[in-house]
N, C-alpha and C. Protein backbone atom coordinates (compact mmCIF):
# COMPACT_ATOMS: atom_id res chain seq x y z
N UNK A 1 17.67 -19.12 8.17
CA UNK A 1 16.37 -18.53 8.42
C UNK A 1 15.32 -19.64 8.32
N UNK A 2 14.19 -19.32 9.06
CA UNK A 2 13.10 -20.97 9.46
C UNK A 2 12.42 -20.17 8.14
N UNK A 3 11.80 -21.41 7.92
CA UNK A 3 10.74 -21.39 6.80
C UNK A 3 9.58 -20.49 6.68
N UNK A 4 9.11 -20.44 7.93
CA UNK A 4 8.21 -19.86 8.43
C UNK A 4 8.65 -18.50 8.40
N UNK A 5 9.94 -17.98 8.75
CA UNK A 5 9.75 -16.49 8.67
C UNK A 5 9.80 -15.85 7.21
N UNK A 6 10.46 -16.71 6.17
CA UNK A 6 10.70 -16.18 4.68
C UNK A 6 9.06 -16.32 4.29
N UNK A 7 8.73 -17.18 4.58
CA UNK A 7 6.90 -17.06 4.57
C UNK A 7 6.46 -15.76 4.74
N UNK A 8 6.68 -15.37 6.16
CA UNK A 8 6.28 -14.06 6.82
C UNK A 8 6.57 -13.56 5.81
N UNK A 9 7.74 -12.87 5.56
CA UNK A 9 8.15 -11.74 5.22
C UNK A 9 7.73 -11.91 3.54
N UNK A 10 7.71 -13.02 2.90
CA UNK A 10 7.50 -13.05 1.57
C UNK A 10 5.63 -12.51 1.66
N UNK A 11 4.73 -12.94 2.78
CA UNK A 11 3.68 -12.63 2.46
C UNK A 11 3.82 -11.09 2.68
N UNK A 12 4.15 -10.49 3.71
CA UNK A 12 4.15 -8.94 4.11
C UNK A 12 4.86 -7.92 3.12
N UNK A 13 5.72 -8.49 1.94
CA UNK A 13 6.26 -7.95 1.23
C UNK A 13 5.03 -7.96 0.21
N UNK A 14 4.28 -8.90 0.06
CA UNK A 14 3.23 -8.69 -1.18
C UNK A 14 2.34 -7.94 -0.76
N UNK A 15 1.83 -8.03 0.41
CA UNK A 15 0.74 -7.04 1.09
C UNK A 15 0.97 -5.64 0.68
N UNK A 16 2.38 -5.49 1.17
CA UNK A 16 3.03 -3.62 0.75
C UNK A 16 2.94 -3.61 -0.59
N UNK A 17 3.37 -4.47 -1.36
CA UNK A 17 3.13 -4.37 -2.76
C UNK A 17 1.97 -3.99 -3.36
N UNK A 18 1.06 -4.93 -2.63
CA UNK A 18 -0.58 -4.62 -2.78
C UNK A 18 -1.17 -3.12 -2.50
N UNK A 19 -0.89 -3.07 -1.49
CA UNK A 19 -1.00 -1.66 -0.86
C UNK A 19 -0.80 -0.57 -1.76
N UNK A 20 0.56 -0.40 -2.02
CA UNK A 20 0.76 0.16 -3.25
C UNK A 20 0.91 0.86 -4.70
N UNK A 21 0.15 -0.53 -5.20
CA UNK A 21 -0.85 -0.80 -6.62
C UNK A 21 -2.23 -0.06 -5.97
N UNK A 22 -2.88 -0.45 -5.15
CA UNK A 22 -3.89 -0.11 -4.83
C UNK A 22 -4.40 1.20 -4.80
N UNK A 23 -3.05 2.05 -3.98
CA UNK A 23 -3.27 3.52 -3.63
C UNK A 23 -2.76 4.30 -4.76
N UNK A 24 -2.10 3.81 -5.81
CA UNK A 24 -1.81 4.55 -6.99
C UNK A 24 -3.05 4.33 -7.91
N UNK A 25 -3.49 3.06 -8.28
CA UNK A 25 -4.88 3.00 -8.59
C UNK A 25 -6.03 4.51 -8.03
N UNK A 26 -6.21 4.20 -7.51
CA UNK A 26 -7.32 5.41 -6.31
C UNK A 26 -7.01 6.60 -6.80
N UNK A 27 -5.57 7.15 -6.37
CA UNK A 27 -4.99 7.98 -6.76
C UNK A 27 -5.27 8.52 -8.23
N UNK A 28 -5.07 7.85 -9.52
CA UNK A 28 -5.32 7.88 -10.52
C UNK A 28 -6.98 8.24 -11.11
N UNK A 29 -7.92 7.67 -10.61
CA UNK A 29 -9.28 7.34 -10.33
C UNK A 29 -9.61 8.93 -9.79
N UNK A 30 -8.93 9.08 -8.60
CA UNK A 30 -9.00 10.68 -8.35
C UNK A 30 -8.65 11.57 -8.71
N UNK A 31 -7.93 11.50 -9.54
CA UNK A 31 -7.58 12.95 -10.40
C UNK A 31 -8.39 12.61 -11.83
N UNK A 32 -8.65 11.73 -12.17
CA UNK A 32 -9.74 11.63 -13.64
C UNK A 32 -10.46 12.55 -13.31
N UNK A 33 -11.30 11.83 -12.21
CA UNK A 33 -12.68 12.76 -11.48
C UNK A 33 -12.43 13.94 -11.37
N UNK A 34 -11.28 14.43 -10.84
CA UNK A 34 -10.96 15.72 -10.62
C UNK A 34 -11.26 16.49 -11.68
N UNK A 35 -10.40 16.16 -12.85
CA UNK A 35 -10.49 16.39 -14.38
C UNK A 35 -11.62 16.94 -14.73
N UNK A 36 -12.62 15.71 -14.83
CA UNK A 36 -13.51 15.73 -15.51
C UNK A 36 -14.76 16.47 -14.66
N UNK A 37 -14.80 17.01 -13.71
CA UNK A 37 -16.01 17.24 -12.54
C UNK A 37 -15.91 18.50 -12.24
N UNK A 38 -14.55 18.90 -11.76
CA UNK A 38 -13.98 20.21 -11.27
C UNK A 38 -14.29 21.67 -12.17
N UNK A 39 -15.57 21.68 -12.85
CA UNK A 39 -15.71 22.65 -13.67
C UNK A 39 -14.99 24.23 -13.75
N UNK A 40 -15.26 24.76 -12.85
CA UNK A 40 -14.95 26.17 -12.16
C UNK A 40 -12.83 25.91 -11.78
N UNK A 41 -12.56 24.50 -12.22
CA UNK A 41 -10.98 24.93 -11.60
C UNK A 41 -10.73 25.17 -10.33
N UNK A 42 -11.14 24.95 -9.18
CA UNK A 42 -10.79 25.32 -8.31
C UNK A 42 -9.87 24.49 -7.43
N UNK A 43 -9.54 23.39 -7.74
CA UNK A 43 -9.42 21.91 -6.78
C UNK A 43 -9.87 21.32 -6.11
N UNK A 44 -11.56 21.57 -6.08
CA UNK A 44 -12.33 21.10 -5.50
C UNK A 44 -13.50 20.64 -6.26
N UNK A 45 -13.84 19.61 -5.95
CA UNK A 45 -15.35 19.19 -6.21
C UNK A 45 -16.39 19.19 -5.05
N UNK A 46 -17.59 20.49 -5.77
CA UNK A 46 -18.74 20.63 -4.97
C UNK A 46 -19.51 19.75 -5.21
N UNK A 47 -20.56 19.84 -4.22
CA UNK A 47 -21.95 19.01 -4.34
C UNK A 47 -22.33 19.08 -5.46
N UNK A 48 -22.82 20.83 -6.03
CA UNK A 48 -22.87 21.16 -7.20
C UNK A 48 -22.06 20.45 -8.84
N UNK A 49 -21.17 20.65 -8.77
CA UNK A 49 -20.37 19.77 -9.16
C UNK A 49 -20.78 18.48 -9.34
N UNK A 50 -20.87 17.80 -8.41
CA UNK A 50 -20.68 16.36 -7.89
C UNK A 50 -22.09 15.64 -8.96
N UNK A 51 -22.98 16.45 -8.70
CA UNK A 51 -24.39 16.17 -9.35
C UNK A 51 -24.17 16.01 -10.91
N UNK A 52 -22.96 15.95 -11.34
CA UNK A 52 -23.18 14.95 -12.78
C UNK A 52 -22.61 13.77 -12.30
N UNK A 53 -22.40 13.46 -11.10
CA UNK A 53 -22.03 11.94 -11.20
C UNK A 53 -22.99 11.34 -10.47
N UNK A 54 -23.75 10.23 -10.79
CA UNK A 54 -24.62 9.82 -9.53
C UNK A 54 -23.49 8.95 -8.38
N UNK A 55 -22.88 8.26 -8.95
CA UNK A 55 -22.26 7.79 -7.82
C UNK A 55 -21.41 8.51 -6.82
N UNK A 56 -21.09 9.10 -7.49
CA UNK A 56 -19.69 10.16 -6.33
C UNK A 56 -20.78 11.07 -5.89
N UNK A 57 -22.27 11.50 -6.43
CA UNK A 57 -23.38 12.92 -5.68
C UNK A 57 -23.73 11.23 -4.24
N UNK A 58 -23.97 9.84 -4.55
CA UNK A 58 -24.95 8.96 -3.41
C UNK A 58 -24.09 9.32 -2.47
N UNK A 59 -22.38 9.15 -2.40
CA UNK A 59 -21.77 8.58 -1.30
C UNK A 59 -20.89 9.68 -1.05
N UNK A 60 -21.08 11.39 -1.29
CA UNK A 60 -20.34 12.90 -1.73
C UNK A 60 -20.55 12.79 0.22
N UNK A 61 -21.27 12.63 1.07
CA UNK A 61 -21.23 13.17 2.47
C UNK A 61 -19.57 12.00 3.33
N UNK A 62 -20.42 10.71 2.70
CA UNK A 62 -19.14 9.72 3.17
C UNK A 62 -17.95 9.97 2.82
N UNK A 63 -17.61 10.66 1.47
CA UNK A 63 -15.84 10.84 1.05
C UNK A 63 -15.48 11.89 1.79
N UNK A 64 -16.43 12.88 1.96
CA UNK A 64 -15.91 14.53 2.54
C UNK A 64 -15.63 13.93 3.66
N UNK A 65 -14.13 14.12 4.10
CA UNK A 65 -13.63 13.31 5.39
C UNK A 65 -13.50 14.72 6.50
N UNK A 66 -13.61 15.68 5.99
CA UNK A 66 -13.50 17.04 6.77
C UNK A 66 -15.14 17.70 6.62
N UNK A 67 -16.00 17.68 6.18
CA UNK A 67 -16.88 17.49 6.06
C UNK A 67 -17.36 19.11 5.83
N UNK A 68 -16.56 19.88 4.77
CA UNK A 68 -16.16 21.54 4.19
C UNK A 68 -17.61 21.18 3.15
N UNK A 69 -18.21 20.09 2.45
CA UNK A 69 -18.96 20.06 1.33
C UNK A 69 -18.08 20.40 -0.18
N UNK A 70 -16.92 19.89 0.23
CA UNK A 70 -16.02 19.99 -0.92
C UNK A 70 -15.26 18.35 -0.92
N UNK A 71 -14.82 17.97 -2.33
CA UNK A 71 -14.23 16.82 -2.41
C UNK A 71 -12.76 17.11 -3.07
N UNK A 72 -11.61 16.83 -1.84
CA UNK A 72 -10.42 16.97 -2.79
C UNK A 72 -9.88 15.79 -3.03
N UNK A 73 -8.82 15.95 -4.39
CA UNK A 73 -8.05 14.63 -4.64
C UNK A 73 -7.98 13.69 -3.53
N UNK A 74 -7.08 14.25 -2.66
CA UNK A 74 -6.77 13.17 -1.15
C UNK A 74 -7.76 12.33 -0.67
N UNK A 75 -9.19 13.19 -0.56
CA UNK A 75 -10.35 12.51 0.07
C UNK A 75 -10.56 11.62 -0.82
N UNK A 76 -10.49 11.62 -2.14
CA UNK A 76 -11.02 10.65 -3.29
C UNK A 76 -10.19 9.52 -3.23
N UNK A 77 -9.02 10.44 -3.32
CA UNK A 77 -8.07 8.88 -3.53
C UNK A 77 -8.09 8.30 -2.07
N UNK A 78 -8.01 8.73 -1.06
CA UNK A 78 -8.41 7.81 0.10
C UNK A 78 -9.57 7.06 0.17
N UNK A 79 -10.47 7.24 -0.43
CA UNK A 79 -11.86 6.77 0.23
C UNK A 79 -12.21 5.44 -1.28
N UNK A 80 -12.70 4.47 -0.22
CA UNK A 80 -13.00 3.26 -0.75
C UNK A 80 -13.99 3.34 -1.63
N UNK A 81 -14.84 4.37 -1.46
CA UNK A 81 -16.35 4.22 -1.96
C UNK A 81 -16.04 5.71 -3.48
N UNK A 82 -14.91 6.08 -3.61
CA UNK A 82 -14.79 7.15 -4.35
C UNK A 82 -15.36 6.07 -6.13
N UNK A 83 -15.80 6.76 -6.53
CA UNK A 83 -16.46 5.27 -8.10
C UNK A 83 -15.10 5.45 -9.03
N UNK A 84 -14.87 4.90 -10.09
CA UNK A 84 -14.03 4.56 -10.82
C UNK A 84 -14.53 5.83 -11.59
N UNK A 85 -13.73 6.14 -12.03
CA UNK A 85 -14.09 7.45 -13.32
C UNK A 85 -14.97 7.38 -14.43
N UNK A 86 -14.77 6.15 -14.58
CA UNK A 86 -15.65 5.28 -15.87
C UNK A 86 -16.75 4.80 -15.86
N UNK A 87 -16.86 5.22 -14.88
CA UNK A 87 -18.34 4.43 -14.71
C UNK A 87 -19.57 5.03 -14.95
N UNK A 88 -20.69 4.36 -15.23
CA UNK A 88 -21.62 4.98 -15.96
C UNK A 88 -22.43 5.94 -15.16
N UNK A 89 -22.98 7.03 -15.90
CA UNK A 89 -23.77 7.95 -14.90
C UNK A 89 -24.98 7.96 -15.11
N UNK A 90 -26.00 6.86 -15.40
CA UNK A 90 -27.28 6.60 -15.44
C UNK A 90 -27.68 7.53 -16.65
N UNK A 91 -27.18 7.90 -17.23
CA UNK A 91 -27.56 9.11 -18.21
C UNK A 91 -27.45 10.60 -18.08
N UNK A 92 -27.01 10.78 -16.67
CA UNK A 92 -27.04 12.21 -16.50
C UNK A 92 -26.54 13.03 -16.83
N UNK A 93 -25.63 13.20 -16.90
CA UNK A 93 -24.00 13.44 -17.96
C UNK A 93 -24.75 13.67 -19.32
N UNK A 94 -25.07 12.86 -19.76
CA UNK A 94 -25.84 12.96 -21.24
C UNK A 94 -27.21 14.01 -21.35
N UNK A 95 -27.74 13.56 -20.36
CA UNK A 95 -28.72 14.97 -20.05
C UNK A 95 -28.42 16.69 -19.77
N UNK A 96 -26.85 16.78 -18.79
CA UNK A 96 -26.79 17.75 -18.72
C UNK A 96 -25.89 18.51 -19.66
N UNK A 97 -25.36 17.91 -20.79
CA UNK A 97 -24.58 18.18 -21.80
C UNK A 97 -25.56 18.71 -22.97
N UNK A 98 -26.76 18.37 -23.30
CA UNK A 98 -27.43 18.58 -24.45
C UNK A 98 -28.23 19.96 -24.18
């Protein structure tokens, strides 16, 4: 085998690898949110809803990939712009808890 193709294939094997890690990451990230947002249980996150997070309420039109005004796991864990679970909510969260 030429050098060049164990190259290939050694880089395209890390890519899938990458890939991977990546979409289980997301994945994970999207069901926190789910968790923690999904008040009512339904498997969905509304707008309503959505409004204790500022980041997931800025970019809630861009994830809705069907565009129902609902956010499910899939859409979250697909979408690039879905925020990390952890991340801070400017205070709002803290406001609407007290």
């Amino acid at each position: 085998m030429k050098i060049s193709s164990r190259i290939s294939i050694t880089l395209l094997t890390f890519v899938l690898l990458q890939m991977g890690v990546v979409g289980s990451v997301n994945a994970g990230q999207a069901n926190i949110l789910m968790q923690k947002l999904d008040k009512d249980n339904d498997g969905f996150i509304s707008l309503k809803e959505a409004v204790q997070h500022v980041e997931l309420l800025r970019n809630f039109g861009l994830i809705d990939d069907d565009e129902d005004g609902k956010l499910t796991v899939t859409e979250l864990a697909k979408s690039k712009l879905t925020p990390k679970a952890d991340e801070t909510n400017n205070g709002v969260t803290a406001a609407l808890n007290q």
